[in-house]
Protein backbone atom coordinates (compact mmCIF):
# COMPACT_ATOMS: atom_id res chain seq x y z
CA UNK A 1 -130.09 -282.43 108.51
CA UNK A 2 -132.75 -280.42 106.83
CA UNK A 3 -130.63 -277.22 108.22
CA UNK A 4 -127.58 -278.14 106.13
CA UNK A 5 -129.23 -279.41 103.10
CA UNK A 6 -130.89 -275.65 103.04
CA UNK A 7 -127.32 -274.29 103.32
CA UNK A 8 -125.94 -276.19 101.03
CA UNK A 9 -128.80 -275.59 98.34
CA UNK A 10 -127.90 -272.04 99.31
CA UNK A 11 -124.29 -271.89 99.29
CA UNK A 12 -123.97 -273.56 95.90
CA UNK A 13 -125.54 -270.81 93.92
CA UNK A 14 -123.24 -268.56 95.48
CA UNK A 15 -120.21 -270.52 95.09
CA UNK A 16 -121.31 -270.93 91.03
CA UNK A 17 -121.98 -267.02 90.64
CA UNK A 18 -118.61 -266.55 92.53
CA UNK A 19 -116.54 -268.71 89.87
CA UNK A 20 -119.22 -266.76 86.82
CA UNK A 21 -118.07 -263.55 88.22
CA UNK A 22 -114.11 -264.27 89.02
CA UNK A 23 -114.00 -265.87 85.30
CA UNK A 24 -115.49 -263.40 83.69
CA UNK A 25 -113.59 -260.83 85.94
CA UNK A 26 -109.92 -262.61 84.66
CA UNK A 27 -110.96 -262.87 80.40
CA UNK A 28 -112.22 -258.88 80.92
CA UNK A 29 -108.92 -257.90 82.23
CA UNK A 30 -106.50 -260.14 79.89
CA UNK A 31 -108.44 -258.39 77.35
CA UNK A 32 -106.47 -255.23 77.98
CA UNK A 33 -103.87 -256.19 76.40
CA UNK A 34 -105.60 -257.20 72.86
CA UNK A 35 -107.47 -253.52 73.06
CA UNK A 36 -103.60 -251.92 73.48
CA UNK A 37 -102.38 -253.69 70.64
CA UNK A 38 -105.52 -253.13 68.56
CA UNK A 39 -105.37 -249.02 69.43
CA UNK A 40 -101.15 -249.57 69.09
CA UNK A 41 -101.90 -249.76 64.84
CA UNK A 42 -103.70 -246.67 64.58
CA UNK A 43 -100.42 -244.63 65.40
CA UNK A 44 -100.62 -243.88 69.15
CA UNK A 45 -98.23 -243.74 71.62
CA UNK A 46 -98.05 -245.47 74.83
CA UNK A 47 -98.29 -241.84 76.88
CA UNK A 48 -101.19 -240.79 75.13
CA UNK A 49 -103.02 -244.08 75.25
CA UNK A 50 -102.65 -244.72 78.48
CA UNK A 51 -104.15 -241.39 79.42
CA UNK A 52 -107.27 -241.62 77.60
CA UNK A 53 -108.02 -245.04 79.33
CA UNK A 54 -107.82 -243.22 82.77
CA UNK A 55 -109.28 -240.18 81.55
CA UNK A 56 -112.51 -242.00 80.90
CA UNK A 57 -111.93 -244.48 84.13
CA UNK A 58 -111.45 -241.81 86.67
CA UNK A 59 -114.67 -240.90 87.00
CA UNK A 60 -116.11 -244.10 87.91
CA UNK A 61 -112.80 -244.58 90.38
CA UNK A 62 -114.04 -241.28 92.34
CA UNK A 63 -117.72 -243.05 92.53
CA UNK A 64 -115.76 -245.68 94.12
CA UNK A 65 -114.43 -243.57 96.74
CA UNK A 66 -117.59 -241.41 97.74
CA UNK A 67 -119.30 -245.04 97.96
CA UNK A 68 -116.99 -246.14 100.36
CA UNK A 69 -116.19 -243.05 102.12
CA UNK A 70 -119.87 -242.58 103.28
CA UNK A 71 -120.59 -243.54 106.86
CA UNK A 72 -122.79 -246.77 106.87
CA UNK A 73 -124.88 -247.95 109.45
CA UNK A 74 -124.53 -244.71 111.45
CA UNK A 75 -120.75 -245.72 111.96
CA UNK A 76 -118.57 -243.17 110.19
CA UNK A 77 -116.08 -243.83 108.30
CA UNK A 78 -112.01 -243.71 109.15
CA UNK A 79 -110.58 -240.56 108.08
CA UNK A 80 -107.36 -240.80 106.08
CA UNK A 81 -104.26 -240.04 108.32
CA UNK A 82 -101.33 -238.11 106.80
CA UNK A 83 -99.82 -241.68 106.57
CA UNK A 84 -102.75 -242.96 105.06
CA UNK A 85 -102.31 -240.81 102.45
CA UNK A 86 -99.18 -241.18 102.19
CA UNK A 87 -99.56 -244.95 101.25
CA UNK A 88 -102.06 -243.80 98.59
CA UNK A 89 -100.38 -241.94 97.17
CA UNK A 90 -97.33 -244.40 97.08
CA UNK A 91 -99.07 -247.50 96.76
CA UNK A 92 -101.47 -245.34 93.61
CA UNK A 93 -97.69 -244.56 91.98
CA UNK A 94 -96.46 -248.03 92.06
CA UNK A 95 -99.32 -250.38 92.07
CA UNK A 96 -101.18 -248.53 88.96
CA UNK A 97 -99.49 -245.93 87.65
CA UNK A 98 -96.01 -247.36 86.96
CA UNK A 99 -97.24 -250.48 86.58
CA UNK A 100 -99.67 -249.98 84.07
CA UNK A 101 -97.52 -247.43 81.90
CA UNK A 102 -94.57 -249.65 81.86
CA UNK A 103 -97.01 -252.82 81.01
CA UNK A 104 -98.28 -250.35 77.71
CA UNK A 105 -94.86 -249.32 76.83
CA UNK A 106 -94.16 -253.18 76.91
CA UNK A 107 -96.73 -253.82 75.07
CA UNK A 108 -95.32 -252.05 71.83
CA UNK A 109 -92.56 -254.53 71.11
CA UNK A 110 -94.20 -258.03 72.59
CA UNK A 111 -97.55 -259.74 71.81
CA UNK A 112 -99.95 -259.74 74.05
CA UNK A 113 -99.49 -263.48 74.71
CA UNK A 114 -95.86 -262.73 75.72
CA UNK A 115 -97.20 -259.97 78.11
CA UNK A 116 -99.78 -261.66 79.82
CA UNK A 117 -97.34 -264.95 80.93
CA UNK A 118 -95.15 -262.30 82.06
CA UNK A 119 -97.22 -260.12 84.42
CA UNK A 120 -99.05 -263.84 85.53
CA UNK A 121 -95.42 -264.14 87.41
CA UNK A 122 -96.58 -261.78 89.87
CA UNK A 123 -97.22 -264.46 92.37
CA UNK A 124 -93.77 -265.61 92.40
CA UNK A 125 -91.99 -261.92 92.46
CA UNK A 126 -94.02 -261.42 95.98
CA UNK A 127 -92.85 -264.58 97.22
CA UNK A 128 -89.47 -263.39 95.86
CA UNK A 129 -89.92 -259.71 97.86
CA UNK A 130 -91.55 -261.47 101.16
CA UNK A 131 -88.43 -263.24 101.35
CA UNK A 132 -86.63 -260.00 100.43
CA UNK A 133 -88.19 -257.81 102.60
CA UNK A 134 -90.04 -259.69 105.53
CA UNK A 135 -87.61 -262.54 105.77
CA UNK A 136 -90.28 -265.36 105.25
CA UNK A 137 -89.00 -268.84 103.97
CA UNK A 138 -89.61 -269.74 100.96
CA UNK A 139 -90.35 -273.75 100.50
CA UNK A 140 -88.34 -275.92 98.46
CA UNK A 141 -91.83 -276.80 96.41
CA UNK A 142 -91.71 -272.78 95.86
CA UNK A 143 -88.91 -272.41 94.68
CA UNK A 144 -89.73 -275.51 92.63
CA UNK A 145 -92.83 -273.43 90.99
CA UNK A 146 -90.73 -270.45 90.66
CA UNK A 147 -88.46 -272.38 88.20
CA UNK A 148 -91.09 -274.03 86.21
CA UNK A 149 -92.97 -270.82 85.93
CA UNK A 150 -89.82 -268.25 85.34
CA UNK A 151 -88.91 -271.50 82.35
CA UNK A 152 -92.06 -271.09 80.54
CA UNK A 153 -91.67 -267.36 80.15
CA UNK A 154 -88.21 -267.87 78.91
CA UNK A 155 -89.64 -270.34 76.28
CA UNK A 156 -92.20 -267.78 74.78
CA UNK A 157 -89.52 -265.14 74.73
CA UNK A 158 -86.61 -266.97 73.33
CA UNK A 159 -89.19 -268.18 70.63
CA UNK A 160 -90.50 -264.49 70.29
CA UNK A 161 -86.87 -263.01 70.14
CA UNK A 162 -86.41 -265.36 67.05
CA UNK A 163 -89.33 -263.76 65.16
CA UNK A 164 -89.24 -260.48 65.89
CA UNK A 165 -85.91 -259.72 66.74
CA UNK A 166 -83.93 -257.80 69.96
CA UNK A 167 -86.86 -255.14 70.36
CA UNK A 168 -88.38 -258.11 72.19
CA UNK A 169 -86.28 -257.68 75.03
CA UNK A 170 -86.79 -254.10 75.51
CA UNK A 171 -90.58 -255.10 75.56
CA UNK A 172 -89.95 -258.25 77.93
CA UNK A 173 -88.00 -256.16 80.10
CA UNK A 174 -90.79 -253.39 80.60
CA UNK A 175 -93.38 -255.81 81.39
CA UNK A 176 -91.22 -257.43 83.60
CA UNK A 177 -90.71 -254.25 85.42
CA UNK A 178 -94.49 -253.31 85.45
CA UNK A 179 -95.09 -257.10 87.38
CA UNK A 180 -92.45 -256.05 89.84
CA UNK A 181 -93.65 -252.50 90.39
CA UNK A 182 -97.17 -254.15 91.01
CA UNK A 183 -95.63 -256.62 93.37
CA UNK A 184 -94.25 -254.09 95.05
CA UNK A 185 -97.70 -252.48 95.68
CA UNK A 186 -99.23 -256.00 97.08
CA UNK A 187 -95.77 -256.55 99.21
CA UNK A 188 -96.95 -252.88 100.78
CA UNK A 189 -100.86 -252.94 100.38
CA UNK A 190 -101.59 -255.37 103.47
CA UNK A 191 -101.93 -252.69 106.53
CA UNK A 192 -103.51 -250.43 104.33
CA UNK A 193 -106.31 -253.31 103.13
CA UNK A 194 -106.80 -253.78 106.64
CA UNK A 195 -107.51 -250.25 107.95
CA UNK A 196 -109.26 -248.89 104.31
CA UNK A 197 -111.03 -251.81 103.10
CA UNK A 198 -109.58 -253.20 100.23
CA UNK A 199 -112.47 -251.72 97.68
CA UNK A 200 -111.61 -248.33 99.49
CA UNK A 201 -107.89 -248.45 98.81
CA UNK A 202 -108.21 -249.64 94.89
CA UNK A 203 -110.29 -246.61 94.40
CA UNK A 204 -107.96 -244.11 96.25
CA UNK A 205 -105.19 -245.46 94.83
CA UNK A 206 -106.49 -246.33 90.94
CA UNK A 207 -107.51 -242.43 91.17
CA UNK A 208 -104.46 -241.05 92.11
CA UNK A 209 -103.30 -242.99 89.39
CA UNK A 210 -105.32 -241.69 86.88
CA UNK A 211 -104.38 -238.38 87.98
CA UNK A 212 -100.05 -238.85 87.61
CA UNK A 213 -100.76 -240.23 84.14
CA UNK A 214 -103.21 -236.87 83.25
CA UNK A 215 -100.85 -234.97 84.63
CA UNK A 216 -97.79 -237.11 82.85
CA UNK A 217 -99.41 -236.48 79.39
CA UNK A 218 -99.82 -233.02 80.37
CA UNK A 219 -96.06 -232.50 81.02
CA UNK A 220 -94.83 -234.33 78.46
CA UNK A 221 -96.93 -233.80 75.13
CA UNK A 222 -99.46 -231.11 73.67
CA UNK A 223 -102.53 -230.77 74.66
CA UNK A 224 -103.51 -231.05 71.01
CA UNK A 225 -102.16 -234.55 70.60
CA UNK A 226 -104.69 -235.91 72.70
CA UNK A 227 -107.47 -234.30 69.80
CA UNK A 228 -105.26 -235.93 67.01
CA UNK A 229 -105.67 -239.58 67.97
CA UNK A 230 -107.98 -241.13 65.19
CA UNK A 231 -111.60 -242.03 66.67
CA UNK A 232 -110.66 -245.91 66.86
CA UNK A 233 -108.31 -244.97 69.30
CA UNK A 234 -110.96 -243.10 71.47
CA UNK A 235 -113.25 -246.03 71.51
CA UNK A 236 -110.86 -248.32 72.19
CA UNK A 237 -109.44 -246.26 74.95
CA UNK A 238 -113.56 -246.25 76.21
CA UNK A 239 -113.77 -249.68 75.72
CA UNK A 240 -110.13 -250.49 77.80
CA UNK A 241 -111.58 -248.00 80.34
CA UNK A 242 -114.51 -249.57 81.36
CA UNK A 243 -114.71 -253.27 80.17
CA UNK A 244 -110.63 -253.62 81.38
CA UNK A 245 -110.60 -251.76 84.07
CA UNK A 246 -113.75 -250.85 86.18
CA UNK A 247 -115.88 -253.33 85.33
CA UNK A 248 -113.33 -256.60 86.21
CA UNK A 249 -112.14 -254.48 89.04
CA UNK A 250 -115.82 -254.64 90.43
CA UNK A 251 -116.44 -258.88 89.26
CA UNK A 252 -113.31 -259.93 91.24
CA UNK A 253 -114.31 -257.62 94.18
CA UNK A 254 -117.76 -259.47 94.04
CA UNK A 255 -116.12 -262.22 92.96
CA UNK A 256 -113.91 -262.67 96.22
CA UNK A 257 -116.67 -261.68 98.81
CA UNK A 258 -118.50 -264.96 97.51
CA UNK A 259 -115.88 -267.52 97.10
CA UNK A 260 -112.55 -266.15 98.78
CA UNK A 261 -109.37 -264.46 97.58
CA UNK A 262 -107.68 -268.46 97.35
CA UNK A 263 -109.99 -269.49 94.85
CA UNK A 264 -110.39 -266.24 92.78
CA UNK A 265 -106.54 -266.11 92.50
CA UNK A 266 -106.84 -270.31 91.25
CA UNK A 267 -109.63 -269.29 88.89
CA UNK A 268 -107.43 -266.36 86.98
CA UNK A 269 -105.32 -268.64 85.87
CA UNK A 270 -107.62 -268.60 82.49
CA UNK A 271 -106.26 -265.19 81.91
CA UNK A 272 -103.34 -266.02 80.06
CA UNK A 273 -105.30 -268.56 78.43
CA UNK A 274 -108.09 -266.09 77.05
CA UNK A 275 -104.86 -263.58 76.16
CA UNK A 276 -103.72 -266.33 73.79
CA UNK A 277 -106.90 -267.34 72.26
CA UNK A 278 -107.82 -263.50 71.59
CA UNK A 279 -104.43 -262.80 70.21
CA UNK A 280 -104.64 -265.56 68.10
CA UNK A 281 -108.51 -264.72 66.52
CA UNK A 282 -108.36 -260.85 66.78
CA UNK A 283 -104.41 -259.98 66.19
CA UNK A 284 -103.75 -263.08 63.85
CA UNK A 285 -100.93 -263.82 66.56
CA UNK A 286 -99.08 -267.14 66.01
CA UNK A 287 -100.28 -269.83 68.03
CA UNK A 288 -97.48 -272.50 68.03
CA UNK A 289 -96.34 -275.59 70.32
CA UNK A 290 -93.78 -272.73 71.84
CA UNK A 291 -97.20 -270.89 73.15
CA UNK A 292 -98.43 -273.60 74.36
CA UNK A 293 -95.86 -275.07 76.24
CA UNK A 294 -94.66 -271.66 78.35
CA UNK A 295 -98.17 -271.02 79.06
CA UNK A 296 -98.55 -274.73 80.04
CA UNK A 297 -95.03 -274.37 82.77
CA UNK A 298 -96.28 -270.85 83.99
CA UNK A 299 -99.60 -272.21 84.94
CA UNK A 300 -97.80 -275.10 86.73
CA UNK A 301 -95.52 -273.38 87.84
CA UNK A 302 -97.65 -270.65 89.92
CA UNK A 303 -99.86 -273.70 90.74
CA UNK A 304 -97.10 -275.62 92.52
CA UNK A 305 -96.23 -271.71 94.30
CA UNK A 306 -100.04 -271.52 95.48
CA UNK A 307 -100.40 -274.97 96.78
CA UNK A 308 -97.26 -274.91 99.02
CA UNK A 309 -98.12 -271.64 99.86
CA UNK A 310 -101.74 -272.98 101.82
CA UNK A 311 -99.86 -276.17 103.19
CA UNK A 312 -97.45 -273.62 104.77
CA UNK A 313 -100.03 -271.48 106.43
């Protein structure tokens, strides 16, 4: 009795820094999106932008690697086959680099609340490509969350499309593609997790990233645009850098050692609830019973997906 009792006194302050760490880890990432449209006003485009935040995060990325490439405990570590790296470099394309320049080229024409209930379907687009690819069933209670969820989205943006007109669509549609592009990456990640370690892979891959969208700015604009962004938009790409990317990269990893991938994943579900709120107080975005409501049916919707999904396994 006294055995338990001292793991349970021990367990729950782990359990309560886990949820600390995976909330905080969900409202630092959703804030991405406020920082894009904040650095969006000062004249920048989406190319350039999305450079300078992995400019500034690929340093800490390649800290990332080293720290998981050296041997620990005498053991070494796995050396990367050639089709290692060729899932790095694949899963690095997909997973971060298309995703996340497609999500800021979305971002121009959508408000960040829009965004954020979009790329929260993720969850139902890999159920969508497990099916797809793998074959696996997909639960009538799934496809049940997949309709409440995919109806909330198309309440925001049919509310949206009213206000700001057809650009909307162009915007939906990007951010749309960036969710599937990332779904894509966790459809393909699982065999790499397993070999790599899954903090191993995001910092292979999140560098390789950074390094198609240096080399994209590169290719496609002068060198001296990146020295005629105003200073706001340096800061903010800083700020998007390492309090949206790194740091809530490192909070879920921690985040999921202490209370489990399941949970983490239940917890983010403030993230499109923070989006909202920030939109609303920092970009004087409208907060109406249309909001509400889609954010309300995504929510559900992915809920219903994740509970049918643990009663199936």
């Amino acid at each position: 009795m006294a055995g338990s009792a001292a793991t349970a006194s021990k367990a729950a302050p782990s359990l309560a820094t886990g949820l600390a760490l995976a909330v905080l880890g969900a409202i630092a990432f959703s804030a991405k999106a406020i920082i894009v449209k904040l650095a969006y006003r000062h004249g920048v485009d989406a190319i350039t932008l999305i450079m300078l935040r992995m400019l500034f995060a690929l340093p800490f990325f390649l800290a990332i690697v080293w720290w998981t490439g050296r041997p620990r405990a005498g053991k070494p570590v796995l050396p990367l086959s050639r089709s290692d790296l060729l899932g790095v470099l694949g899963l690095g394309f997909t997973g971060y680099y298309l995703a996340s320049f497609l999500d800021f080229a979305g971002l121009a024409y959508i408000s960040a609340s829009l965004e954020r209930l979009i790329l929260y379907l993720n969850p139902t687009l890999v159920l969508l490509m497990g099916c797809t690819l793998y074959g696996r069933a997909i639960s009538r209670n799934q496809w049940l969350g997949m309709a409440i969820s995919y109806g909330g989205v198309l309440l925001v943006f049919g509310h949206e499309v009213n206000l700001a007109g057809a650009d909307v669509a162009l915007g939906a549609l990007l951010v749309l593609l960036s969710a599937v592009s990332y779904a894509i990456y966790l459809s393909y990640s699982g065999e790499l997790v397993l070999r790599l370690g899954a903090t191993r892979l995001v910092g292979l891959a999140t560098s390789v990233a950074c390094v198609l969208c240096i080399l994209q700015f590169v290719l496609t604009r002068p060198l001296s645009a990146a020295l005629a962004v105003a200073p706001e938009v340096v800061w903010l790409s800083l700020l998007n850098a390492i309090g949206c990317t790194v740091i809530p990269v490192l909070l879920v990893m921690k985040a999921i050692e202490r209370i489990g991938a399941g949970l983490a994943s239940q917890v983010g579900m403030v993230g499109p609830m923070s989006t909202i709120t920030m939109g609303v107080l920092i970009l004087d975005e409208p907060f109406t019973s249309w909001v509400v409501a889609g954010t309300v049916l995504v929510l559900a919707g992915v809920f219903v997906c994740s509970r049918a999904r643990r009663t199936l396994a």
